[in-house]
Protein backbone atom coordinates (compact mmCIF):
# COMPACT_ATOMS: atom_id res chain seq x y z
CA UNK A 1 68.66 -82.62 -55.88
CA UNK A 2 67.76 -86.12 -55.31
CA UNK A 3 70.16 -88.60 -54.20
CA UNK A 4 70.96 -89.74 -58.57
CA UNK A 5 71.94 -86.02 -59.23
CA UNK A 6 67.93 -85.81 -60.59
CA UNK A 7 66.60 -82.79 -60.79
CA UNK A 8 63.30 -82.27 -59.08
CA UNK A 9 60.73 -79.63 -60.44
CA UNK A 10 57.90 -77.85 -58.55
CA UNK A 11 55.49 -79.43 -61.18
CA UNK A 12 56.32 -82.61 -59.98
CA UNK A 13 58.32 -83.98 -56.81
CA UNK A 14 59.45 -86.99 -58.85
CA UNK A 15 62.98 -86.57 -60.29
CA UNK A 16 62.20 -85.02 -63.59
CA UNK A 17 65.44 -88.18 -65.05
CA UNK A 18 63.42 -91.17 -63.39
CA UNK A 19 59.90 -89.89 -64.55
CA UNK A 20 61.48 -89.75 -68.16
CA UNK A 21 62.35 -93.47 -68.13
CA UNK A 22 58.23 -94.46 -67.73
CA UNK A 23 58.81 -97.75 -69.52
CA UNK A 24 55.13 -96.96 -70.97
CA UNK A 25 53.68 -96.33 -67.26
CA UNK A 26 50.30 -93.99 -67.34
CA UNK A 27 51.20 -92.01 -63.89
CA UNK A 28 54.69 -91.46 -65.00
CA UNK A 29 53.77 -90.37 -68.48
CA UNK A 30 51.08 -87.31 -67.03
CA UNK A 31 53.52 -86.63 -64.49
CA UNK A 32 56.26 -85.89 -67.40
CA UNK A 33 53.73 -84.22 -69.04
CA UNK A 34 53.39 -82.02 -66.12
CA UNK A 35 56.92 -81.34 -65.82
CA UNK A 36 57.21 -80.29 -69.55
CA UNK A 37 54.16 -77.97 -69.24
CA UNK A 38 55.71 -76.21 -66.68
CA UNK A 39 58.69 -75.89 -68.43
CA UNK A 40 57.20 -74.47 -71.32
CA UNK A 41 54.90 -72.28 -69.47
CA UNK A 42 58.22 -70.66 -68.28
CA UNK A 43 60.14 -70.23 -71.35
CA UNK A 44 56.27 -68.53 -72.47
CA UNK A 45 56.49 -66.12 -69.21
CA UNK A 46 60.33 -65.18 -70.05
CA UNK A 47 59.27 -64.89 -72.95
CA UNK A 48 56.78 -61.79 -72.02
CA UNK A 49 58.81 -60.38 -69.76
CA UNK A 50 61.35 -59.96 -72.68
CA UNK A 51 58.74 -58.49 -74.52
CA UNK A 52 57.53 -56.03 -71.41
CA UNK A 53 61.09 -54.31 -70.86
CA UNK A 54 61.37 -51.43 -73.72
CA UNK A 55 64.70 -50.98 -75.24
CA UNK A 56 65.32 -48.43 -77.82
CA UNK A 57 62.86 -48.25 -80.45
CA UNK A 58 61.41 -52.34 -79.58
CA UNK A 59 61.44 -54.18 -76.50
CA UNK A 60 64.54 -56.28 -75.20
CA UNK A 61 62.79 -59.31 -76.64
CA UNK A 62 62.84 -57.24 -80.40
CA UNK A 63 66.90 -57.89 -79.94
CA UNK A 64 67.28 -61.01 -78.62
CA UNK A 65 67.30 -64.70 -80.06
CA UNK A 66 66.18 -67.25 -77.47
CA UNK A 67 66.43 -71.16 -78.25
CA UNK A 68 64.81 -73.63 -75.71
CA UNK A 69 64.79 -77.46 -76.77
CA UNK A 70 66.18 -80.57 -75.65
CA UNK A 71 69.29 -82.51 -76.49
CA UNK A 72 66.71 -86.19 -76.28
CA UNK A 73 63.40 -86.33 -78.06
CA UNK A 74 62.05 -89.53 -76.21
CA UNK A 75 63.91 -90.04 -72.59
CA UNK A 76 62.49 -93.48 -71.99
CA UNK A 77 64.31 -94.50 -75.47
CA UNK A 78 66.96 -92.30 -75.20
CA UNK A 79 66.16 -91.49 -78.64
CA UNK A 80 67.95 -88.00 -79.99
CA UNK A 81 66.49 -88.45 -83.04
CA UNK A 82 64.00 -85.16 -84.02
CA UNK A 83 63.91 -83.46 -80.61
CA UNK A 84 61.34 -80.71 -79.73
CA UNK A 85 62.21 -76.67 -79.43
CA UNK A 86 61.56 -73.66 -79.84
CA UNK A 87 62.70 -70.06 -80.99
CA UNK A 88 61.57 -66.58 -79.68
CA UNK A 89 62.31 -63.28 -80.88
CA UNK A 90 62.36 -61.73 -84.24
CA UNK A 91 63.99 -64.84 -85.58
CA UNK A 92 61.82 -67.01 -84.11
């Protein structure tokens, strides 16, 4: 944790809170696009490893619902309006 309670990721040493608020900034902007890659190359990887594990007749992912999103669609704005996400599993 940095010293603001920001989260740091291992995409990006930058506090993941600061590096939202780019104010239109090039280096800040690919290094939030960095973060967010990594974030959803994990939810992909949990994602498969759901899928790996058999359970019953499926796989654990077959019986589970997963949601990943965000509560802000545009940090810098702090607009909530239309964030991204995603659903995986058999509803998804």
């Amino acid at each position: 944790m940095a010293a603001t309670g920001a989260i740091r990721s291992p995409a990006c040493q930058n506090g993941h809170h600061d590096t939202s608020h780019h104010g239109g900034n090039a280096e800040k902007k690919a290094k939030l696009a960095k973060i967010n890659r990594f974030h959803t190359t994990q939810f992909a990887y949990f994602l498969e490893r759901l899928k790996s594990v058999r359970e019953g007749e499926g796989t654990l992912l077959d019986n589970c619902m997963i949601v990943y999103g965000s509560a802000i669609a545009d940090g810098n704005a702090h607009s909530h309006y239309d964030p991204a996400g995603a659903v995986g599993g058999p509803r998804g």
